[in-house]
C-alpha atoms as a PDB file:
ATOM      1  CA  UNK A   1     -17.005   1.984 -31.417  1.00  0.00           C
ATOM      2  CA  UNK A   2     -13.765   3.052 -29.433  1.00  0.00           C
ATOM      3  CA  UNK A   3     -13.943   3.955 -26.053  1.00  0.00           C
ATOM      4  CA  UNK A   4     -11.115   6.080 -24.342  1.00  0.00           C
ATOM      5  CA  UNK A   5     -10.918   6.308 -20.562  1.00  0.00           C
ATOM      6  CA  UNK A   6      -8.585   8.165 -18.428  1.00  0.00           C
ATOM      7  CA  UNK A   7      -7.955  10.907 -15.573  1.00  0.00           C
ATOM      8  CA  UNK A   8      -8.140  14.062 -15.954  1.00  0.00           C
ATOM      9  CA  UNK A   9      -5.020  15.602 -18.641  1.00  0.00           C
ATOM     10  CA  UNK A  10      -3.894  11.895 -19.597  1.00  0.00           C
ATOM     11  CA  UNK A  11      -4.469  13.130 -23.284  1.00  0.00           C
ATOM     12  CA  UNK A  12      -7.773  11.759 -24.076  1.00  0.00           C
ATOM     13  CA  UNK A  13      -9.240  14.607 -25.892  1.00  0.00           C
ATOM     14  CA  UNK A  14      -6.678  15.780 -28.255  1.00  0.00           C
ATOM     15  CA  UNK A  15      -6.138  11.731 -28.778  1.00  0.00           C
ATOM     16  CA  UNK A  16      -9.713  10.942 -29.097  1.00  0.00           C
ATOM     17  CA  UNK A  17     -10.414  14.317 -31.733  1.00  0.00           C
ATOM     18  CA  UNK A  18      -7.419  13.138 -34.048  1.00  0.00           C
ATOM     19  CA  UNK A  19      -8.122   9.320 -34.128  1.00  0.00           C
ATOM     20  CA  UNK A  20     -11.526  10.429 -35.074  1.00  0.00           C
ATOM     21  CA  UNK A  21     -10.366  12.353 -37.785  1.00  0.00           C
ATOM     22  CA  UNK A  22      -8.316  10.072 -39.383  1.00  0.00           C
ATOM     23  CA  UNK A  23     -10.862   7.366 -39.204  1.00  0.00           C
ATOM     24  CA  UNK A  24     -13.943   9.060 -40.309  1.00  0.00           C
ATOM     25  CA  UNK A  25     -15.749   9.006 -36.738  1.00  0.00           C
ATOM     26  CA  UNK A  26     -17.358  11.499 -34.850  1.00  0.00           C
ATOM     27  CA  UNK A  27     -15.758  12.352 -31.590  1.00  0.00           C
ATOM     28  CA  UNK A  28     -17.863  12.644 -28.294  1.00  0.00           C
ATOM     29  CA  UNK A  29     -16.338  14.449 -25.637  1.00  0.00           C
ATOM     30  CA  UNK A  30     -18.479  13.339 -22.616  1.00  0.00           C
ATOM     31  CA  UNK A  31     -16.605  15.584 -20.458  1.00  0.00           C
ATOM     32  CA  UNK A  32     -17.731  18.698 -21.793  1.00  0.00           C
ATOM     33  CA  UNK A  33     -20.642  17.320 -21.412  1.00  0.00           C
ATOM     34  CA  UNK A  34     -20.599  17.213 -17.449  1.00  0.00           C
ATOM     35  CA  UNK A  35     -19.142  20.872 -17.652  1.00  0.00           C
ATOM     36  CA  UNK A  36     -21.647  22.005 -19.756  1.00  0.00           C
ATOM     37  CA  UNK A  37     -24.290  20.811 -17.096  1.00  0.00           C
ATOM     38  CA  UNK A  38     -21.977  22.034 -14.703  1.00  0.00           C
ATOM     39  CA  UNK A  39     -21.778  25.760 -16.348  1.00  0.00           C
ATOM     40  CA  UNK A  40     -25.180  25.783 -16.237  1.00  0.00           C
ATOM     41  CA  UNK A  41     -25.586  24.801 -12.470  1.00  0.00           C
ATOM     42  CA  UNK A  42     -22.992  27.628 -11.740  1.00  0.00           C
ATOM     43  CA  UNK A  43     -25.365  29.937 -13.399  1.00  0.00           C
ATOM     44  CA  UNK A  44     -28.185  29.196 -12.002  1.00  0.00           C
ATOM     45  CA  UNK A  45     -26.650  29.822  -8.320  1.00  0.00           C
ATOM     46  CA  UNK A  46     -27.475  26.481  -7.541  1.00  0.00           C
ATOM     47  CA  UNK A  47     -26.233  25.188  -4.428  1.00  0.00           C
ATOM     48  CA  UNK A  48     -23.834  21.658  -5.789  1.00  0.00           C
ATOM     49  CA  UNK A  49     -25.202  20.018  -2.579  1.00  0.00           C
ATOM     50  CA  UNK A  50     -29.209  20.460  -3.928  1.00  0.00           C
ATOM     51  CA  UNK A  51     -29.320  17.112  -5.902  1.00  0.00           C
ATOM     52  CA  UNK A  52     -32.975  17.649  -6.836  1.00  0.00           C
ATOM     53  CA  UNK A  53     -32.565  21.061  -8.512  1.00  0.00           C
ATOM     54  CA  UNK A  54     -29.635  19.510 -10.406  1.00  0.00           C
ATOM     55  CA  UNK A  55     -31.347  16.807 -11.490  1.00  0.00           C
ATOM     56  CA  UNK A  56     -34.400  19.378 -12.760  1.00  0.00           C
ATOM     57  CA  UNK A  57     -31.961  21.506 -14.574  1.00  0.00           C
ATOM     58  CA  UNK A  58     -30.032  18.108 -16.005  1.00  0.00           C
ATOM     59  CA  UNK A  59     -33.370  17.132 -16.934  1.00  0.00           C
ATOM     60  CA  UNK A  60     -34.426  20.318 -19.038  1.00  0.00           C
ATOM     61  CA  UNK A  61     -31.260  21.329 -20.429  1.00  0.00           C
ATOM     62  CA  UNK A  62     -30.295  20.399 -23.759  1.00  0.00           C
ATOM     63  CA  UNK A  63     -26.169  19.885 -24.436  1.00  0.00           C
ATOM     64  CA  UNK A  64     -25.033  18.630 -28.033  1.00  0.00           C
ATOM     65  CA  UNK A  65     -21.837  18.629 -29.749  1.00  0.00           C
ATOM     66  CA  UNK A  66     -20.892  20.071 -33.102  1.00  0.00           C
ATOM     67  CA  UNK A  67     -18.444  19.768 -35.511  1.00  0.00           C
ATOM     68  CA  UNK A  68     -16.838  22.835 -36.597  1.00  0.00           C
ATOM     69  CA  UNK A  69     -13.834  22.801 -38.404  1.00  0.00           C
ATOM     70  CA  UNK A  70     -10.897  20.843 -36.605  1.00  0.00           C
ATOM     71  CA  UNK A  71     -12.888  21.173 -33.429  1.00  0.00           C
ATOM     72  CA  UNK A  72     -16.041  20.341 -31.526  1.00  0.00           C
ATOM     73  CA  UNK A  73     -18.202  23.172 -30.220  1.00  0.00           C
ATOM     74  CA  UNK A  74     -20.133  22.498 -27.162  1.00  0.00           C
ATOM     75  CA  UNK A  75     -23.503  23.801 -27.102  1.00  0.00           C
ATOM     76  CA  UNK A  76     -26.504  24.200 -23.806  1.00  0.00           C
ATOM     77  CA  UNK A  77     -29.738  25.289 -25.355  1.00  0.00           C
ATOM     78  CA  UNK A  78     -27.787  26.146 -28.627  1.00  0.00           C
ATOM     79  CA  UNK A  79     -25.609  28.245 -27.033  1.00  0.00           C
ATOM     80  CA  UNK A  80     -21.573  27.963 -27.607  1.00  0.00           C
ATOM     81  CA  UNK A  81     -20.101  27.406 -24.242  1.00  0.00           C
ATOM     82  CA  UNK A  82     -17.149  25.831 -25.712  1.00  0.00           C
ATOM     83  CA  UNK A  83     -14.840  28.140 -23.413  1.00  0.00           C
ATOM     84  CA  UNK A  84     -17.164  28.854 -20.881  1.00  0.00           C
ATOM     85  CA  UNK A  85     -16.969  24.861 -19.784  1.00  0.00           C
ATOM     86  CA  UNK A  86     -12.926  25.503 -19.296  1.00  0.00           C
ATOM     87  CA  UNK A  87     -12.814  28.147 -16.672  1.00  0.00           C
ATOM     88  CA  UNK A  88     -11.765  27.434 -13.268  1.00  0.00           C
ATOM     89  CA  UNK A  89     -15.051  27.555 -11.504  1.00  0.00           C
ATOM     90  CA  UNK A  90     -16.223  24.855 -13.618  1.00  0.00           C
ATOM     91  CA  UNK A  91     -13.622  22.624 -13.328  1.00  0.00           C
ATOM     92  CA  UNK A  92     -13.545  22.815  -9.591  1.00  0.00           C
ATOM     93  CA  UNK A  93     -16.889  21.589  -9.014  1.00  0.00           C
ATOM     94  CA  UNK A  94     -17.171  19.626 -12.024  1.00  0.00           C
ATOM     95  CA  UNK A  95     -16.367  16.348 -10.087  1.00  0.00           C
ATOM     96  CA  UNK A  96     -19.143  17.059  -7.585  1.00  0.00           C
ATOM     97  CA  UNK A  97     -22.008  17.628 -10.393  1.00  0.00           C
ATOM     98  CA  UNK A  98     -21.031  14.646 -12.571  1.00  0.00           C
ATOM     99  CA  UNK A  99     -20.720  12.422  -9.287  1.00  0.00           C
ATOM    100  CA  UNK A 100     -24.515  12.701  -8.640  1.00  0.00           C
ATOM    101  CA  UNK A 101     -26.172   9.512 -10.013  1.00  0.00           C
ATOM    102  CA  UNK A 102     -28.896  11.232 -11.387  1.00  0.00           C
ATOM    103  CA  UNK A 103     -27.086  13.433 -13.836  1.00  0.00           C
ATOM    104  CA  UNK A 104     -24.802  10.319 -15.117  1.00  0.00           C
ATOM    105  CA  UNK A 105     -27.723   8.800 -16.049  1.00  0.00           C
ATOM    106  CA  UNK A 106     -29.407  11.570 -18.038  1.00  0.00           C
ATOM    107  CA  UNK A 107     -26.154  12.236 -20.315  1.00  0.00           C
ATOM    108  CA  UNK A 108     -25.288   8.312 -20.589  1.00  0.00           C
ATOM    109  CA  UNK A 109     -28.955   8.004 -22.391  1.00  0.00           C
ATOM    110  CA  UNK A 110     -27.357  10.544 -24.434  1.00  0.00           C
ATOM    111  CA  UNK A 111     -24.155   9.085 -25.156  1.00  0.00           C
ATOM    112  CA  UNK A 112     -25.624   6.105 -25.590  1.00  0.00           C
ATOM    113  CA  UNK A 113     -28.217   7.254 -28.635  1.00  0.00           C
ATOM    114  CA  UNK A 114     -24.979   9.844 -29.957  1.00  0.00           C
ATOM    115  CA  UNK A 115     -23.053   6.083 -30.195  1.00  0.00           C
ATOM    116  CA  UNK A 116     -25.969   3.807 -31.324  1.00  0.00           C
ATOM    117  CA  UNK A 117     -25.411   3.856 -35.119  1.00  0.00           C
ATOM    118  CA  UNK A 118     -21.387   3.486 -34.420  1.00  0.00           C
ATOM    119  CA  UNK A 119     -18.466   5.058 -36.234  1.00  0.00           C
ATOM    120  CA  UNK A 120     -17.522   7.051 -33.096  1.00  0.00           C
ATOM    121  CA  UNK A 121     -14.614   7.407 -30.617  1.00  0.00           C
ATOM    122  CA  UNK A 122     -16.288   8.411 -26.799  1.00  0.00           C
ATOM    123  CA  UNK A 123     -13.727   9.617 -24.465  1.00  0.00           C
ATOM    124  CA  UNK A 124     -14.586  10.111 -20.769  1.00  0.00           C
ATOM    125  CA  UNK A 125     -14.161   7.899 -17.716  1.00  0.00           C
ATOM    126  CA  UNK A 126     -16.557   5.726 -17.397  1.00  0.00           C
ATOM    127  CA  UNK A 127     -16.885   5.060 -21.186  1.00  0.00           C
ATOM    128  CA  UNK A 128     -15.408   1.193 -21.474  1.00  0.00           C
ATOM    129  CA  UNK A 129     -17.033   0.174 -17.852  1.00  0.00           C
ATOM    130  CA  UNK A 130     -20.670   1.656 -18.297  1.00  0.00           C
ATOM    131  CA  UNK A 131     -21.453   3.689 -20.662  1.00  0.00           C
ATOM    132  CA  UNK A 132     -20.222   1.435 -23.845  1.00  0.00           C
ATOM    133  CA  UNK A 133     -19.153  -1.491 -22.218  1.00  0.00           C
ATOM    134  CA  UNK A 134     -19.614  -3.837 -25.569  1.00  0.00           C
ATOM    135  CA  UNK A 135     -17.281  -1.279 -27.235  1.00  0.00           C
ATOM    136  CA  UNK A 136     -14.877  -2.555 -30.008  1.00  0.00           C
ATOM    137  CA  UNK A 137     -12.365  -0.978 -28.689  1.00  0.00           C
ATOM    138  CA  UNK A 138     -11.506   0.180 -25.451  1.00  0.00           C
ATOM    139  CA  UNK A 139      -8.138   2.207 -24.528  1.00  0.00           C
ATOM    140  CA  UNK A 140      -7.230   3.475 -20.794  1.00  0.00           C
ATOM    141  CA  UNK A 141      -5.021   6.323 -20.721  1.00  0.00           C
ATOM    142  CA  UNK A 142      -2.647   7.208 -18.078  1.00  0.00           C
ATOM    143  CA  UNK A 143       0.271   9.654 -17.198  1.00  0.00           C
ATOM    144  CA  UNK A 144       2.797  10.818 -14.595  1.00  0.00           C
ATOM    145  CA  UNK A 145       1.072  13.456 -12.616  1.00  0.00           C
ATOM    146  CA  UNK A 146       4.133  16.012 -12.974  1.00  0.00           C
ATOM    147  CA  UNK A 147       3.345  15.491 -17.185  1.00  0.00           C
ATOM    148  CA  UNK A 148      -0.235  15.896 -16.403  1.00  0.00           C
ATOM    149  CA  UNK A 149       0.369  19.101 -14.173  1.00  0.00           C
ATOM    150  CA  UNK A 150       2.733  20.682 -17.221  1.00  0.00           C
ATOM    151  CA  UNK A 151      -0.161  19.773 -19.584  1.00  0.00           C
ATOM    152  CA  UNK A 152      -3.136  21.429 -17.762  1.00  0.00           C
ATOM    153  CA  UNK A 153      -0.887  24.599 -16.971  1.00  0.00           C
ATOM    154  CA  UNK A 154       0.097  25.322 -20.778  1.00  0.00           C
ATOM    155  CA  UNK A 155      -3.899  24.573 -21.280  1.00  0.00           C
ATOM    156  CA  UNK A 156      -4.763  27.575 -18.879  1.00  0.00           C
ATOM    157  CA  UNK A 157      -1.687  29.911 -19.917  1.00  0.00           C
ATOM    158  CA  UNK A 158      -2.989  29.604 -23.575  1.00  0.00           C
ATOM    159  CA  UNK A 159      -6.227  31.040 -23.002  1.00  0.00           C
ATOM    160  CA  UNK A 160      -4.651  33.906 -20.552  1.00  0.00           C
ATOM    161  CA  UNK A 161      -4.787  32.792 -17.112  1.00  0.00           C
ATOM    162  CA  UNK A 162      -2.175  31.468 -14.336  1.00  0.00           C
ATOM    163  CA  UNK A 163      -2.281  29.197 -11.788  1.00  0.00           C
ATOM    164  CA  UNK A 164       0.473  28.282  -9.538  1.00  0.00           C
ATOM    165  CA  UNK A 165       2.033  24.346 -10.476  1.00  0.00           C
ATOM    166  CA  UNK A 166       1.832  23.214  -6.855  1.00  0.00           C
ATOM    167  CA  UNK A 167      -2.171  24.340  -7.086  1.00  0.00           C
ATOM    168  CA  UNK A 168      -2.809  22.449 -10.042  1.00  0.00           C
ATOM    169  CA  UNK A 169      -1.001  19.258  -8.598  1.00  0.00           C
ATOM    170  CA  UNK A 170      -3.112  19.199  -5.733  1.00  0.00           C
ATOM    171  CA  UNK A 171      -6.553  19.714  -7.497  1.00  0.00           C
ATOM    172  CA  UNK A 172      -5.444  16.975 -10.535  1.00  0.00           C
ATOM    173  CA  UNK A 173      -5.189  14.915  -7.665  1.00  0.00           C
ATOM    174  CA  UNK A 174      -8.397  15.675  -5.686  1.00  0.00           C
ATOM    175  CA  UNK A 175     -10.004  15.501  -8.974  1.00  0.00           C
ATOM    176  CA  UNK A 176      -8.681  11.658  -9.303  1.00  0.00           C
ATOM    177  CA  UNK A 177      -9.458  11.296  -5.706  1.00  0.00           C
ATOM    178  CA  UNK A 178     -13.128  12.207  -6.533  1.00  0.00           C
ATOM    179  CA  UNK A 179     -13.870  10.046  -9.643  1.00  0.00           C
ATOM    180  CA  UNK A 180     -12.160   7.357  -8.418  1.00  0.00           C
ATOM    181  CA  UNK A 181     -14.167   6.795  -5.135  1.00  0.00           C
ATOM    182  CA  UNK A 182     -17.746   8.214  -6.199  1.00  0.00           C
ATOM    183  CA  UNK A 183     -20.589   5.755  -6.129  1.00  0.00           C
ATOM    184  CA  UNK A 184     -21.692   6.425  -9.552  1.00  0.00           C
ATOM    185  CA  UNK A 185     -19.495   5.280 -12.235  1.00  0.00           C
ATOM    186  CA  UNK A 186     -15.922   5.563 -10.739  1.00  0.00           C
ATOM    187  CA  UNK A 187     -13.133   5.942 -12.810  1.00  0.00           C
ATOM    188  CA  UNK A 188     -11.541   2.505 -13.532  1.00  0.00           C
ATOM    189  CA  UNK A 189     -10.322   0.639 -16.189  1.00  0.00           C
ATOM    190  CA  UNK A 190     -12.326  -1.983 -17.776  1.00  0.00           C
ATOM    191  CA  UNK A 191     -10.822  -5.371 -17.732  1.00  0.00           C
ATOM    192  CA  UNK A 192     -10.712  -6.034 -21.607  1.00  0.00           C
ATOM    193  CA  UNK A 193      -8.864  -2.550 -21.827  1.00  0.00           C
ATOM    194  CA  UNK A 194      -5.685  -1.856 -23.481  1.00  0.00           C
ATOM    195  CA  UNK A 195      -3.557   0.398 -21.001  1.00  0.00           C
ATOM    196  CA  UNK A 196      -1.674   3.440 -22.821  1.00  0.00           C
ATOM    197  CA  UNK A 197       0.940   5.318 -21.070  1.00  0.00           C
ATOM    198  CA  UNK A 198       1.485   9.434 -22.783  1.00  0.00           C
ATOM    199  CA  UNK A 199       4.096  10.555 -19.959  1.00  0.00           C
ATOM    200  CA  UNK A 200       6.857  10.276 -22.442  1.00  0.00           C
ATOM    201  CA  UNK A 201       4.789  10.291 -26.297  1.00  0.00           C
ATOM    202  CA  UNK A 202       4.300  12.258 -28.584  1.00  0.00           C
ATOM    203  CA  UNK A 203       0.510  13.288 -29.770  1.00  0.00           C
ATOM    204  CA  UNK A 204       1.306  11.198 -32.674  1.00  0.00           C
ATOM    205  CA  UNK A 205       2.542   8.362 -31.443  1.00  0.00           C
ATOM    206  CA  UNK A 206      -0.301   8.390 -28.841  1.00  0.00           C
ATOM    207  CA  UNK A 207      -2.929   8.655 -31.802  1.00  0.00           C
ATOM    208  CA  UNK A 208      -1.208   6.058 -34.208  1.00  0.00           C
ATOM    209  CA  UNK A 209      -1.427   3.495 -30.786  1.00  0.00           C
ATOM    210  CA  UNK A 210      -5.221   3.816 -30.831  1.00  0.00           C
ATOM    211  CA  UNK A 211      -5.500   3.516 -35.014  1.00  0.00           C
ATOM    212  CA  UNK A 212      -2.984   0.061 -34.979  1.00  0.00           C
ATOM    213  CA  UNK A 213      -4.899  -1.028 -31.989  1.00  0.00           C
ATOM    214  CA  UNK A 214      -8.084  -0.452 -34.021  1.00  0.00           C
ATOM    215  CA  UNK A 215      -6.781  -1.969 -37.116  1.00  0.00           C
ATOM    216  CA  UNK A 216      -6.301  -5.135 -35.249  1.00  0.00           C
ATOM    217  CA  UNK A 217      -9.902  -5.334 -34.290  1.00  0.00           C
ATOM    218  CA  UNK A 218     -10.961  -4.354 -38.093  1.00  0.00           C
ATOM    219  CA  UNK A 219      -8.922  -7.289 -39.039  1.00  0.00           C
ATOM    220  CA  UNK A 220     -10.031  -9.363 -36.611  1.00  0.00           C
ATOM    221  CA  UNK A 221     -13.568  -8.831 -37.187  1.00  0.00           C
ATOM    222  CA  UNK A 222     -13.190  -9.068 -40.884  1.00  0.00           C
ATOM    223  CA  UNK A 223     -11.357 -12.718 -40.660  1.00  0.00           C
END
């Protein structure tokens, strides 16, 4: 099991997909997960201060990945909200759903049985600290927050939309502001964890960090 931790735009999807692929694992995005609860709070007009009529919906709604091609589609009550999760709204209030005890600990059962027969690469932030904390493997990755900014913007502008660089700055930076101080599962990076600056790599180099570092462990184990 490899766990990959991070703030938000560090690189820990596109990292986490590819190092799946090339080892045969299946890649959970826990993120989407937390949007796709998040979507669904949205639609349901539900005030993000009514913790009890979160928890009810957490409770009753049913979010699973799938594998489709090159990609993972996100599915709520097996319907594709794969770019639904991504608009603004969503990620704007995404840090106040997932914050809420309750919720965290109706997806991390989740996680948790996704992960139980191993073979899988988790990426989140709180994967290495609670949600697999025996993990083989467990990688925190970080960037500058002007590379982070330029990511997220090319992110938005390739679906259509536009948001101004100084905006973005300051919400990547409430956003770490928010998972780093809430009381459930803050963002942090697990002791044993190897730290993995992307400011300055490539997607490939990132990627063939996480395989070499989970060769080693391979080895290891096999010796």
């Amino acid at each position: 099991m490899i766990a990959i931790d991070g703030p938000a735009a560090s690189g820990k999807s596109t990292t986490a997909r590819l190092v799946a692929e090339r080892l045969g694992y299946l890649h959970i995005d826990t993120g989407a997960m937390y949007r796709a609860i998040t979507l669904r709070v949205l639609e349901e007009r539900i005030p993000l201060t009514e913790v009890d009529r979160i928890r009810e919906l957490a409770e009753k709604t049913r979010v699973h990945l799938e594998r489709s091609d090159s990609t993972n589609r996100v599915f709520v009550d097996d319907r594709d909200v794969t770019d639904d999760i991504r608009s603004p709204a969503v990620t704007q209030s995404v840090s106040i759903v997932s914050s809420y005890p309750v919720v965290r600990d109706i997806l991390v059962r989740e996680q948790r049985r996704m992960a139980s027969k191993g073979g899988v690469v988790l990426e989140g932030r709180d994967i290495g600290t609670v949600v697999l904390p025996d993990a083989d493997l467990k990688v925190y990755m970080v960037a500058r927050v002007s590379e982070r900014v330029k990511r997220r913007k090319i992110e938005i502008e390739s679906t259509g939309g536009f948001v101004e660089r100084a905006v973005l700055e300051r919400e990547l930076l409430e956003r770490d502001r928010l998972d780093s101080s809430r009381q459930a599962s803050p963002l942090s990076k697990a002791r044993d964890a190897v730290e993995l600056d992307t400011s300055d790599l490539t997607i490939e180099e990132q990627v063939q960090f996480v395989i070499d570092e989970a060769k080693k462990v391979i080895d290891r184990k096999g010796r």
